[in-house]
N, C-alpha and C. Protein backbone atom coordinates (compact mmCIF):
# COMPACT_ATOMS: atom_id res chain seq x y z
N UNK A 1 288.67 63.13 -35.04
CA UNK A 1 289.74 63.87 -35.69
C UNK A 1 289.92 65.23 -35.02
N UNK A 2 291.34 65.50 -34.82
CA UNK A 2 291.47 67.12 -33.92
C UNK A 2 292.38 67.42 -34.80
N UNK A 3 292.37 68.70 -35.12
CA UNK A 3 293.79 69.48 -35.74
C UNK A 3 295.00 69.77 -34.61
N UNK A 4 296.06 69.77 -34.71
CA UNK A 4 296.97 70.06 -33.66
C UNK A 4 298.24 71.16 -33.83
N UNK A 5 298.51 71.64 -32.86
CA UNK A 5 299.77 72.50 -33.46
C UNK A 5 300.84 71.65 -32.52
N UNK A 6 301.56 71.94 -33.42
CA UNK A 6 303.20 71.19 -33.13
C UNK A 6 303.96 72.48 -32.23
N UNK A 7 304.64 72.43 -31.40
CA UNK A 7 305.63 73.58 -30.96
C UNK A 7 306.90 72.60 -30.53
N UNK A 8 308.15 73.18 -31.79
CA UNK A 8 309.19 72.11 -31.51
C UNK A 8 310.25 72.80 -30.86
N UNK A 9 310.82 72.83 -29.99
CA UNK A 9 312.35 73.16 -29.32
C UNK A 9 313.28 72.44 -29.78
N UNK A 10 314.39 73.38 -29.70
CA UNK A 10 315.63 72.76 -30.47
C UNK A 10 316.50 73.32 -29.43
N UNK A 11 317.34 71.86 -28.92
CA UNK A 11 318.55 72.68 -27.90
C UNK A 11 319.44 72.55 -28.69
N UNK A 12 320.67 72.97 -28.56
CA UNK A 12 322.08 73.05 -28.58
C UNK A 12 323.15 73.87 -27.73
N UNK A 13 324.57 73.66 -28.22
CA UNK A 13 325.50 74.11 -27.38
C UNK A 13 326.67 73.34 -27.11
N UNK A 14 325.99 71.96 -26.90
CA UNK A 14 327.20 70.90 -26.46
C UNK A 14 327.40 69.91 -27.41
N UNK A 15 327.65 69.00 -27.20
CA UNK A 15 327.99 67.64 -28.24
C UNK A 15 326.82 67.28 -28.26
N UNK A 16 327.10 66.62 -29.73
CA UNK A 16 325.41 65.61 -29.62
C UNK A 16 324.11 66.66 -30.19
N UNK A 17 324.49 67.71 -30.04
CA UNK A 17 322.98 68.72 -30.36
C UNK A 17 323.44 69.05 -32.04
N UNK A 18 321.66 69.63 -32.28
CA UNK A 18 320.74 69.83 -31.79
C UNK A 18 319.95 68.41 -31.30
N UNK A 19 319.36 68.65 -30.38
CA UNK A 19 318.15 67.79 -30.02
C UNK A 19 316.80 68.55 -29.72
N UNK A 20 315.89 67.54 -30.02
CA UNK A 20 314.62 68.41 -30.36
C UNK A 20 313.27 68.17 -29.19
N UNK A 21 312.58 68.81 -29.13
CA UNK A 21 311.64 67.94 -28.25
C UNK A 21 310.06 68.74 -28.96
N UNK A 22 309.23 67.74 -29.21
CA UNK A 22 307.62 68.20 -29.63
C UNK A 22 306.95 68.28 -29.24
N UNK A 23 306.19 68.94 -28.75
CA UNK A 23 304.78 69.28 -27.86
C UNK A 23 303.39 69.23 -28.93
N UNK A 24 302.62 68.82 -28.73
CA UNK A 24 301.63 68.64 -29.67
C UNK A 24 300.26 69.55 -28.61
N UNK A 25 299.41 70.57 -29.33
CA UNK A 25 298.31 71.00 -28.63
C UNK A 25 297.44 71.33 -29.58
N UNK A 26 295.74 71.21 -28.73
CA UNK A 26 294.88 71.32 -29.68
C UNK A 26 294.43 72.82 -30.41
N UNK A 27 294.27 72.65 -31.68
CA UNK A 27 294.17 73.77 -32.62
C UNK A 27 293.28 74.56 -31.74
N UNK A 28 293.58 75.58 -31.80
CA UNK A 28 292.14 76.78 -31.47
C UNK A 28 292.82 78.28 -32.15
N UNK A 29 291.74 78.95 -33.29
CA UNK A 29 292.32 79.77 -33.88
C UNK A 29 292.92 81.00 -33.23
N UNK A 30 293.87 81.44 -33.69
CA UNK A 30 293.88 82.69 -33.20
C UNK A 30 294.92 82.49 -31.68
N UNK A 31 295.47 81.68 -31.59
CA UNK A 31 296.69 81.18 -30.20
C UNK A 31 297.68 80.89 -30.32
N UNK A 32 298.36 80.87 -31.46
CA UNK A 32 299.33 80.24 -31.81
C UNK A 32 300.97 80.94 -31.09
N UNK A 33 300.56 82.36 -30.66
CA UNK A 33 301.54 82.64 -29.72
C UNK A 33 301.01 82.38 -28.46
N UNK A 34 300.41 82.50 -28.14
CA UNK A 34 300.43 81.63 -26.38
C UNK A 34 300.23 80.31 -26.36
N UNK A 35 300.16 79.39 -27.52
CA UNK A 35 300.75 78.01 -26.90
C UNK A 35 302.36 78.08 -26.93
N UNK A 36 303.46 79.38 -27.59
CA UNK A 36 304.42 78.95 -27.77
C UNK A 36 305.08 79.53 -26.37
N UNK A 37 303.81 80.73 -25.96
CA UNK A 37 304.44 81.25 -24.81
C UNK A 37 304.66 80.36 -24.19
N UNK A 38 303.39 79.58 -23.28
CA UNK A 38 303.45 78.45 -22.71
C UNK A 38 304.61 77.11 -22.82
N UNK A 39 305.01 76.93 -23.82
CA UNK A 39 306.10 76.02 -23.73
C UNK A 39 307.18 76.73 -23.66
N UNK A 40 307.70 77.86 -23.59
CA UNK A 40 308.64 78.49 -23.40
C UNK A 40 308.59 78.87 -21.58
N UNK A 41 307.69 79.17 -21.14
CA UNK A 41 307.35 79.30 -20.01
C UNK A 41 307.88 77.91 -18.91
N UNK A 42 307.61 76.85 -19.85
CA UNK A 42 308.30 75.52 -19.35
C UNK A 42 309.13 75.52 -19.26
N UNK A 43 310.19 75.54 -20.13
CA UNK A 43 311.46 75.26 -20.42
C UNK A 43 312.16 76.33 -19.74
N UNK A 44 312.04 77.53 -19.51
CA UNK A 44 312.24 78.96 -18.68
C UNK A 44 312.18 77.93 -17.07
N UNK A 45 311.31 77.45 -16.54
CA UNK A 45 310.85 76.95 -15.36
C UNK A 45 312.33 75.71 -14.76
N UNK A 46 312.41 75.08 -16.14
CA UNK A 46 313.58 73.59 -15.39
C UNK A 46 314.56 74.29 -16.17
N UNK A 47 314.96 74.86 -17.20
CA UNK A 47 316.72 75.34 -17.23
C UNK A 47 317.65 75.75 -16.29
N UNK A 48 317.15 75.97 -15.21
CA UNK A 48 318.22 76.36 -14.47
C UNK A 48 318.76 75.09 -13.75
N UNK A 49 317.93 74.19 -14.19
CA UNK A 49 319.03 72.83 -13.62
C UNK A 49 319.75 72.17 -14.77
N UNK A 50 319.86 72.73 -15.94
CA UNK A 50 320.31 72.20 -17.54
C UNK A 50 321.78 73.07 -17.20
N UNK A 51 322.90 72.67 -18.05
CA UNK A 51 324.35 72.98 -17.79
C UNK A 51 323.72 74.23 -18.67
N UNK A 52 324.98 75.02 -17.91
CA UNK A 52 325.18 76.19 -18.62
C UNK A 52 325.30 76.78 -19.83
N UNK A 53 325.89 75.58 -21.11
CA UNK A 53 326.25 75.56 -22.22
C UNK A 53 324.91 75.20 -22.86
N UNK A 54 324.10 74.79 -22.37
CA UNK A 54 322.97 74.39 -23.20
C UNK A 54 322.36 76.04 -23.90
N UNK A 55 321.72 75.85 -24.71
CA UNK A 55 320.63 76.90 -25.02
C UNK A 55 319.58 76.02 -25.77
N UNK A 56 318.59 76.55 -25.56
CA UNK A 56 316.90 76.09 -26.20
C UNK A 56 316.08 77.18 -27.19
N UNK A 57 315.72 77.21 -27.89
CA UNK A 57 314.67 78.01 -28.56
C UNK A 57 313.47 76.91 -29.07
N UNK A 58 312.45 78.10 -29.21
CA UNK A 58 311.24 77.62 -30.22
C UNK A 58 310.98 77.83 -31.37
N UNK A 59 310.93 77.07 -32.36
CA UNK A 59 310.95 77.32 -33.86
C UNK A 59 310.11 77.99 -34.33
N UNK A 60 310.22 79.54 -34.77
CA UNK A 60 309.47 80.47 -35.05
C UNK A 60 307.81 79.48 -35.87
N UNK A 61 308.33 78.63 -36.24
CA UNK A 61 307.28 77.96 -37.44
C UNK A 61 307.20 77.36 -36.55
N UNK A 62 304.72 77.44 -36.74
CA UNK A 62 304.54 76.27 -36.37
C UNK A 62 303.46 75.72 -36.61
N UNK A 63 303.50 74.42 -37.39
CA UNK A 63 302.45 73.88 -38.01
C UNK A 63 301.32 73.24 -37.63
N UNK A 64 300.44 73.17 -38.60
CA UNK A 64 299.00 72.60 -37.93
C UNK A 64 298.80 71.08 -38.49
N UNK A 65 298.62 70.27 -38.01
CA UNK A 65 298.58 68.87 -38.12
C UNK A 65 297.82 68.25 -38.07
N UNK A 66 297.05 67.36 -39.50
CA UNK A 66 295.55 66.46 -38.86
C UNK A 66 296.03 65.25 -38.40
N UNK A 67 295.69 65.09 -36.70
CA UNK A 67 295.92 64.44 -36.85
C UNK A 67 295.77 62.75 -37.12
N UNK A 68 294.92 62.36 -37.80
CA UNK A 68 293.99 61.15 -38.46
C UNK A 68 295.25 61.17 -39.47
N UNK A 69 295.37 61.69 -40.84
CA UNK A 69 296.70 61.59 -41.68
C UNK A 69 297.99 62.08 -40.85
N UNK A 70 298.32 62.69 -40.32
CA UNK A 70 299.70 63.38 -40.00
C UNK A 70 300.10 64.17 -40.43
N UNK A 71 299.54 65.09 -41.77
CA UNK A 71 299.48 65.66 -42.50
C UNK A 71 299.74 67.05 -42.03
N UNK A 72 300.28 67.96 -42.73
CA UNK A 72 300.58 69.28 -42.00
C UNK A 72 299.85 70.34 -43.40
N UNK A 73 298.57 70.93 -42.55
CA UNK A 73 297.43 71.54 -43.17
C UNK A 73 297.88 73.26 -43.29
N UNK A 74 298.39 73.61 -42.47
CA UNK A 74 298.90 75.39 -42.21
C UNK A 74 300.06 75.52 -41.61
N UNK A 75 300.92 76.65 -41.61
CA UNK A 75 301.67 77.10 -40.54
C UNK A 75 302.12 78.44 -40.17
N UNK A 76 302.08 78.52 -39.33
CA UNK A 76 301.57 79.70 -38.42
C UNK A 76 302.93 80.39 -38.00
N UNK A 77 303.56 81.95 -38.27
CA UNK A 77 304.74 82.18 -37.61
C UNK A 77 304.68 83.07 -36.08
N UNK A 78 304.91 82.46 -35.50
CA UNK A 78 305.50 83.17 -34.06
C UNK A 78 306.68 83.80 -33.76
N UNK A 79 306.42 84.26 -32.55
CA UNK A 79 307.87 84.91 -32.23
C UNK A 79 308.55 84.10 -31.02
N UNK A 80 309.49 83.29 -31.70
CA UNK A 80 310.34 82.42 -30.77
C UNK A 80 310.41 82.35 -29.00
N UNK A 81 310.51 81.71 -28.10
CA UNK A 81 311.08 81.82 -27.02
C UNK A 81 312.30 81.00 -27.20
N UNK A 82 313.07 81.82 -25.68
CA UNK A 82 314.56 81.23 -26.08
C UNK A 82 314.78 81.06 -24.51
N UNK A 83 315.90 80.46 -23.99
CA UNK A 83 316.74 80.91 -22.82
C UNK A 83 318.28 79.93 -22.64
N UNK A 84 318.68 79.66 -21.61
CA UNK A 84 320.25 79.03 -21.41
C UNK A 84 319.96 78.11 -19.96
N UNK A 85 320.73 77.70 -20.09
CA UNK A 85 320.64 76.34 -18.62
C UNK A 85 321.55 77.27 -18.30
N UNK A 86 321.52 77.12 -16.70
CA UNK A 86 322.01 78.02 -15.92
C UNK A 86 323.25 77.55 -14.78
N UNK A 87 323.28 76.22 -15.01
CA UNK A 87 323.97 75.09 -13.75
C UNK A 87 325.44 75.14 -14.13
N UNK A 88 326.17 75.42 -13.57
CA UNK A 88 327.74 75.39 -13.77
C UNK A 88 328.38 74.35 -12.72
N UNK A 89 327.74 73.23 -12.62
CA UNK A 89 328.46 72.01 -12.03
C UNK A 89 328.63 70.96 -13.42
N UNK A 90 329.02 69.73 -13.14
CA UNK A 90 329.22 69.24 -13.60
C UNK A 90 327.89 68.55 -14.50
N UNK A 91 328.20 68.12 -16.29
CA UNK A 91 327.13 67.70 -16.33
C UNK A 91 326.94 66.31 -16.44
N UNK A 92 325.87 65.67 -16.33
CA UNK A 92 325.46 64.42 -16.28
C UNK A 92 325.87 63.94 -18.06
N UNK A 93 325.67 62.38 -18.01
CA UNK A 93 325.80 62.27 -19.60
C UNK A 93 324.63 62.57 -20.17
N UNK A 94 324.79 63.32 -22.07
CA UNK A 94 323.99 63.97 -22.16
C UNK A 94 322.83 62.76 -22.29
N UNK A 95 323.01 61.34 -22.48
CA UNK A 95 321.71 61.17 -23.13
C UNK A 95 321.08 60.10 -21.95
N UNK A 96 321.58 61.07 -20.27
CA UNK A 96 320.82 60.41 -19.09
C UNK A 96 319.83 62.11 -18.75
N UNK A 97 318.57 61.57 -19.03
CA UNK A 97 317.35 62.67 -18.91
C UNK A 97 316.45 62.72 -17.83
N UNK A 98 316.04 63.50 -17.44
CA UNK A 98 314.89 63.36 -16.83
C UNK A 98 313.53 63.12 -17.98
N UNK A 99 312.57 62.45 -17.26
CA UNK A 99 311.40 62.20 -17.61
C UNK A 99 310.16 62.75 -17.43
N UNK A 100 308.99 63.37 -17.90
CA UNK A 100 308.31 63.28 -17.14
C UNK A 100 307.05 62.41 -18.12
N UNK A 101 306.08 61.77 -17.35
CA UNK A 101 305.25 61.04 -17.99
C UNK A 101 303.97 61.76 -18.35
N UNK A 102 302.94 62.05 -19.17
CA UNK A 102 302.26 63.04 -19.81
C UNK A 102 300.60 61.48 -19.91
N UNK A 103 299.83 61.74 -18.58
CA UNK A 103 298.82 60.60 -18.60
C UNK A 103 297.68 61.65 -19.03
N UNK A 104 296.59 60.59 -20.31
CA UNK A 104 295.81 61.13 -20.72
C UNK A 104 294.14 60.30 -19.84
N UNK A 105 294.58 59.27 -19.39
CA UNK A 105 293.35 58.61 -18.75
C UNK A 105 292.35 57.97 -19.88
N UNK A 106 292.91 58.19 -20.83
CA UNK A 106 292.08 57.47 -22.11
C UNK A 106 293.24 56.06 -22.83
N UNK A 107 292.20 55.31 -23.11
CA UNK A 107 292.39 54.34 -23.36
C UNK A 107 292.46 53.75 -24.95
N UNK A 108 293.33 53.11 -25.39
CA UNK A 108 293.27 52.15 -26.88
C UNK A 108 293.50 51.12 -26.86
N UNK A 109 293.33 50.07 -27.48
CA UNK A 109 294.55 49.07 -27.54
C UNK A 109 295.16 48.11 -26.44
N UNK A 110 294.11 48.36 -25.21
CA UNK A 110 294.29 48.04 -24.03
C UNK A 110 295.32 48.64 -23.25
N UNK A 111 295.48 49.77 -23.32
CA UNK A 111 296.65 50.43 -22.81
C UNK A 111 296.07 51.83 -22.41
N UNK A 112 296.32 52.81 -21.24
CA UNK A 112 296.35 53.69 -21.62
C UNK A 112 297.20 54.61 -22.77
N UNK A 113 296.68 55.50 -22.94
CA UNK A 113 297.71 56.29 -24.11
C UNK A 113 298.35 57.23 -23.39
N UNK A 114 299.74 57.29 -23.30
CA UNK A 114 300.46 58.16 -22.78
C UNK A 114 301.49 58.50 -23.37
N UNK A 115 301.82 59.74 -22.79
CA UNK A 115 303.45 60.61 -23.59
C UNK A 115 304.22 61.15 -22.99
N UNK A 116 305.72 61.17 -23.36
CA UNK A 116 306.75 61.54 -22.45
C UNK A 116 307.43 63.04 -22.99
N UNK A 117 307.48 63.75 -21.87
CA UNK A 117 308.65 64.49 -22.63
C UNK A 117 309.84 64.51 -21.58
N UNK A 118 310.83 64.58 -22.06
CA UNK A 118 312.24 64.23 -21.80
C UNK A 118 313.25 65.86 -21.21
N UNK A 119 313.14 65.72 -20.63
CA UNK A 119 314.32 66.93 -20.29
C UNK A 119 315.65 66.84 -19.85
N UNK A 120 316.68 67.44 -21.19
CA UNK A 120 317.91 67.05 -21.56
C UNK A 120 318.96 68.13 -20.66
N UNK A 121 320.16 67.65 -20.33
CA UNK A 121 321.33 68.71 -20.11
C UNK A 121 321.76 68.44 -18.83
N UNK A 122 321.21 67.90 -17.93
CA UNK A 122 320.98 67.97 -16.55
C UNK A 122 321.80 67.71 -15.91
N UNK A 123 322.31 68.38 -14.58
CA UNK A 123 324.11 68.52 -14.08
C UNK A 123 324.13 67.30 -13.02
N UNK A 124 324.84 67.27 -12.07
CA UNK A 124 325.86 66.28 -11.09
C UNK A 124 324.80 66.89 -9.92
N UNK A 125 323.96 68.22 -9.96
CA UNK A 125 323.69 69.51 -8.69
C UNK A 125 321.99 68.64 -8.59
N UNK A 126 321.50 67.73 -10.03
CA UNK A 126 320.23 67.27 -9.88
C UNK A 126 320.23 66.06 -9.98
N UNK A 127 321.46 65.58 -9.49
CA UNK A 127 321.84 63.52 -8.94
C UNK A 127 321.82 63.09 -7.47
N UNK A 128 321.72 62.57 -7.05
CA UNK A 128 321.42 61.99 -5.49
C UNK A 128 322.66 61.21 -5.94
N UNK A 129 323.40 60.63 -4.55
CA UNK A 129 324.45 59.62 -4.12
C UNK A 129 324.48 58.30 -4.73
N UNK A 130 322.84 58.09 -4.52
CA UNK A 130 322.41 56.99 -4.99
C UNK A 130 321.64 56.96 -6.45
N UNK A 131 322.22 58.09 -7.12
CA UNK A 131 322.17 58.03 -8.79
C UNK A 131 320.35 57.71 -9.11
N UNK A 132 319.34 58.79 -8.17
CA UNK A 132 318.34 59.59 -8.36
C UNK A 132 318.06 60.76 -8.52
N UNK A 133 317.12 61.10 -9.45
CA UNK A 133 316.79 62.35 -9.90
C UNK A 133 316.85 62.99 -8.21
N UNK A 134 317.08 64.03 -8.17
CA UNK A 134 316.92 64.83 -6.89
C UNK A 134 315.47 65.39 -6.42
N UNK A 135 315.34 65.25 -5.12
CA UNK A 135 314.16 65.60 -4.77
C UNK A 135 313.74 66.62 -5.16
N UNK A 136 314.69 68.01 -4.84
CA UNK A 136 313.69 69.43 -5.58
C UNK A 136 313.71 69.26 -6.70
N UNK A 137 314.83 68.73 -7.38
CA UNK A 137 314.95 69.18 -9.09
C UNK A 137 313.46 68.66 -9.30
N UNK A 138 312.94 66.89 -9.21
CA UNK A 138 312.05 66.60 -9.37
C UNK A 138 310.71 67.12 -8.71
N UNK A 139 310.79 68.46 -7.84
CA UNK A 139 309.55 69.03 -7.50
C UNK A 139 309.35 70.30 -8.38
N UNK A 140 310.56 70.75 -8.87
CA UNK A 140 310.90 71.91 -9.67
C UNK A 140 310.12 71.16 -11.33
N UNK A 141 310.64 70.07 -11.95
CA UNK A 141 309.97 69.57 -13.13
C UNK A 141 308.85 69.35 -13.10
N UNK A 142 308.00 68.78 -12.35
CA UNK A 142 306.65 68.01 -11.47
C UNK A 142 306.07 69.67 -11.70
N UNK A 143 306.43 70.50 -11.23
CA UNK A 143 305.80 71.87 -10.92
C UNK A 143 305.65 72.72 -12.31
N UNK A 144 306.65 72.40 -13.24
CA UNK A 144 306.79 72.92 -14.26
C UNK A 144 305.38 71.96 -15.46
N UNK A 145 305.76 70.93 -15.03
CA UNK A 145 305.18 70.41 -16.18
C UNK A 145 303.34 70.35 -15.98
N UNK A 146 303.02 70.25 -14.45
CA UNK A 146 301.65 70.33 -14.50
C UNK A 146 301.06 72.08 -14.58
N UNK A 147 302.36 73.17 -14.48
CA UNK A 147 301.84 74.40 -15.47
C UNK A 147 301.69 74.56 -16.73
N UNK A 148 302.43 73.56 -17.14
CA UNK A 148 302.36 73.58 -18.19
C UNK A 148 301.05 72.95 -19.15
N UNK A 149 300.32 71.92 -18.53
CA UNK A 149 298.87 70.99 -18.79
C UNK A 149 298.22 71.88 -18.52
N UNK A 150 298.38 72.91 -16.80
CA UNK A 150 296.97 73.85 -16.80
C UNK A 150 296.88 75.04 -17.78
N UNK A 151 297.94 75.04 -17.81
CA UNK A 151 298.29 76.63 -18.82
C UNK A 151 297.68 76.31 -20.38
N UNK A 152 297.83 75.54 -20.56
CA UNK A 152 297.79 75.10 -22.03
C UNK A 152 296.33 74.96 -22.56
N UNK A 153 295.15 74.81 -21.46
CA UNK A 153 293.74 74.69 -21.34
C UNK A 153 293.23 75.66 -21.89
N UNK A 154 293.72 76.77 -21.75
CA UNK A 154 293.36 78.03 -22.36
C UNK A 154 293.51 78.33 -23.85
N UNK A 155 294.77 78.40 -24.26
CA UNK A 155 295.29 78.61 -25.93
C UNK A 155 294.74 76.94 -26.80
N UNK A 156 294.72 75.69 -25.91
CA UNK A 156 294.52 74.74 -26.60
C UNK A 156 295.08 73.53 -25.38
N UNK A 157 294.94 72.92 -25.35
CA UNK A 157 294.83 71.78 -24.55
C UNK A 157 296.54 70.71 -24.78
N UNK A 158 297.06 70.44 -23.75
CA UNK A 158 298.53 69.85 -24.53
C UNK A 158 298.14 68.52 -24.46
N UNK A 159 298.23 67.67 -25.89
CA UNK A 159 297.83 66.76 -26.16
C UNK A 159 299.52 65.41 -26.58
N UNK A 160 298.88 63.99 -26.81
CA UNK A 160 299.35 63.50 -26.39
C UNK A 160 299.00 62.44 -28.22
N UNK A 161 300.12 62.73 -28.94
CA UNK A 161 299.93 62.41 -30.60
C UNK A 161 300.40 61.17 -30.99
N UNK A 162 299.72 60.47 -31.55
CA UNK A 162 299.75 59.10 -32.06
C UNK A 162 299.90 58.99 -33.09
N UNK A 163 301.24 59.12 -34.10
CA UNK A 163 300.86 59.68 -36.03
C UNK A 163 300.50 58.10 -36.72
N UNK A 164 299.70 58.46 -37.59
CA UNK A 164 299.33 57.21 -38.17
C UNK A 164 300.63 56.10 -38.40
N UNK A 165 300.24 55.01 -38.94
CA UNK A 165 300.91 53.46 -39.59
C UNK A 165 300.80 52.97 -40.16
N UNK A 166 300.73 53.36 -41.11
CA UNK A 166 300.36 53.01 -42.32
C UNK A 166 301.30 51.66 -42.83
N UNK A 167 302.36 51.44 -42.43
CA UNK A 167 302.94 49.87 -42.59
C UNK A 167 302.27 48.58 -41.41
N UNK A 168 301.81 49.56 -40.74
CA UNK A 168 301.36 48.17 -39.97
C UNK A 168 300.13 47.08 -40.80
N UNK A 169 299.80 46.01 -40.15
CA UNK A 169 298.53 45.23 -40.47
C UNK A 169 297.48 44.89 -39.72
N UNK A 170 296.07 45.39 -39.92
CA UNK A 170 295.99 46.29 -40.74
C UNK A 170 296.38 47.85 -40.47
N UNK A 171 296.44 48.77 -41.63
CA UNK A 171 297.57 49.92 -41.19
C UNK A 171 296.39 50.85 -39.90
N UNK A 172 297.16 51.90 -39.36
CA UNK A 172 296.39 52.08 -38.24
C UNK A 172 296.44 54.01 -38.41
N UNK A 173 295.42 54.64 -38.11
CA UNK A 173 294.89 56.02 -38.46
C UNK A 173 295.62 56.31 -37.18
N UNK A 174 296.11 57.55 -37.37
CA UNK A 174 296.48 58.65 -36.13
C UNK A 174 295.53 59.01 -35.19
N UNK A 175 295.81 59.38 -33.62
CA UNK A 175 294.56 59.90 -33.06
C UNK A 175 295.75 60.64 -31.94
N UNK A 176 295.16 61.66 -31.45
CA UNK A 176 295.43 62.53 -30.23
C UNK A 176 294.11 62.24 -29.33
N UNK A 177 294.78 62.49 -28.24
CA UNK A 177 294.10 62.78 -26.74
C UNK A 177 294.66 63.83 -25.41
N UNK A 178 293.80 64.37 -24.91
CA UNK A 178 294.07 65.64 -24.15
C UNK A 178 294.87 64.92 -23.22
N UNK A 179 295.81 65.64 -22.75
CA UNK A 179 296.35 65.36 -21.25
C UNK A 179 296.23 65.37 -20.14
N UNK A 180 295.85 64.94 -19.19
CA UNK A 180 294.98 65.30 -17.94
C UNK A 180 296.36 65.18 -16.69
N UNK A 181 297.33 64.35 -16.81
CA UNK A 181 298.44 64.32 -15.53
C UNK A 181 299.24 64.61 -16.13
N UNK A 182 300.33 64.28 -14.84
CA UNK A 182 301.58 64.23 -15.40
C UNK A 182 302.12 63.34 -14.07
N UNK A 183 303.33 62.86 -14.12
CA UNK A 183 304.14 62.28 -13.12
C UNK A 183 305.65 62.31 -14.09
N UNK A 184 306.73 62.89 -12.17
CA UNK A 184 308.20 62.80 -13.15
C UNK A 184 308.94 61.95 -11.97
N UNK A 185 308.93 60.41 -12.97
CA UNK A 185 309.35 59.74 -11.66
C UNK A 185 311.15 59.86 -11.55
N UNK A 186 311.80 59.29 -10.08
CA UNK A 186 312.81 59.73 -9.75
C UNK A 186 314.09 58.85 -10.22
N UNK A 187 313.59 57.85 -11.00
CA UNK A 187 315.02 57.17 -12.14
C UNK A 187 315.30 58.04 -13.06
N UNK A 188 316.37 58.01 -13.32
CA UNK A 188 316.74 59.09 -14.85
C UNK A 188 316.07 58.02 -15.96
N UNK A 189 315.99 58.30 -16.97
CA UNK A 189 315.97 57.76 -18.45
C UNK A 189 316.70 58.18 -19.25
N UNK A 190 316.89 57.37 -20.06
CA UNK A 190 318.26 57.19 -21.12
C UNK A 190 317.51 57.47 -22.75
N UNK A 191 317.74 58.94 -22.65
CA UNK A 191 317.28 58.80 -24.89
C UNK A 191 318.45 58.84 -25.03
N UNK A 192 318.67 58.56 -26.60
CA UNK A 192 320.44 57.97 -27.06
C UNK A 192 319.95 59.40 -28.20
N UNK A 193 318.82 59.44 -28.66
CA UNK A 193 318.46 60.23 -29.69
C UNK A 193 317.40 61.40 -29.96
N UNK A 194 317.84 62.36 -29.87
CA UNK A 194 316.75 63.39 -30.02
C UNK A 194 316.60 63.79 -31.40
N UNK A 195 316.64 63.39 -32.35
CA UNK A 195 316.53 63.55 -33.48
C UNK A 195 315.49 62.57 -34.05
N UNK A 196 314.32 62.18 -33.72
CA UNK A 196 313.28 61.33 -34.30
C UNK A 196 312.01 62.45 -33.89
């Protein structure tokens, strides 16, 4: 069982928003603004390839989570990060994303356990001819996101959340695991929904 803090971003600006994205990291008292620095520090890192109209913040609130129940035990107020996509080309459709994949090297279920986070907004300036993520954009995300795993070692570890299932058979307990990679491969991916 680990306690976790949630740090949620909320974009908007264009159609379709807000959309949200969750970062899950491990509790350690007394951090709760530098894990938010840290994900703000991310999102600061790839906006400038997000359209111009976008904007992002971090939800001043942010809660602590067991996660074995899913349960939300405390919550903690911070002081927001914010910023704007910066790209004034054309934008891609909103719900073609970049990816990046979040590997923990631990295992359940016969699978590793892994997690994605998704990065939304992204212009025509980070598409290839042949309708691939672009080489820098994808060295620019790749770069962002494994600062973001080392950075996070410090305030709490960015973890990778499994919330319980209680409808399944038999029902199944929540578990987190630390993150150890990352990879942002060069197909786009398609969320239809940022609102789950």
């Amino acid at each position: 069982m680990a306690s976790l803090r949630r740090v949620r971003t909320v974009f908007s600006g264009v159609a379709g928003t807000p959309w949200y994205s969750n970062l899950y990291f491990t509790f350690v008292a007394g951090t709760a603004q530098a894990t938010v620095n840290n994900v703000a520090t991310f999102w600061g890192a790839v906006d400038a390839l997000m359209d111009n109209a976008v904007t992002w913040v971090t939800e001043a609130d942010v809660p602590t989570i067991d996660d074995v129940t899913g349960d939300i035990t405390a919550v903690e107020t911070t002081t927001p990060g914010s910023g704007v996509g910066a790209d004034t080309g054309d934008a891609l459709p909103y719900q073609t994303q970049a990816l990046i994949h979040l590997l923990t090297g631990s295992f359940a279920f016969g699978r590793q356990i892994r997690g994605r986070i998704f990065v939304p907004g992204l212009c025509e300036g980070s598409n290839t001819s042949g309708g691939t993520l672009l080489n820098t954009a994808q060295t620019t995300i790749q770069a962002a996101a494994a600062a973001l795993v080392s950075g996070s070692s410090s305030p709490g570890p960015l973890r990778v959340f499994s919330p319980p299932k209680p409808l399944l058979v038999p029902p199944r307990v929540g578990f987190s695991t630390v993150v150890t990679a990352t990879q942002v491969p060069i197909k786009w991916s398609v969320l239809r929904s940022r609102r789950d």
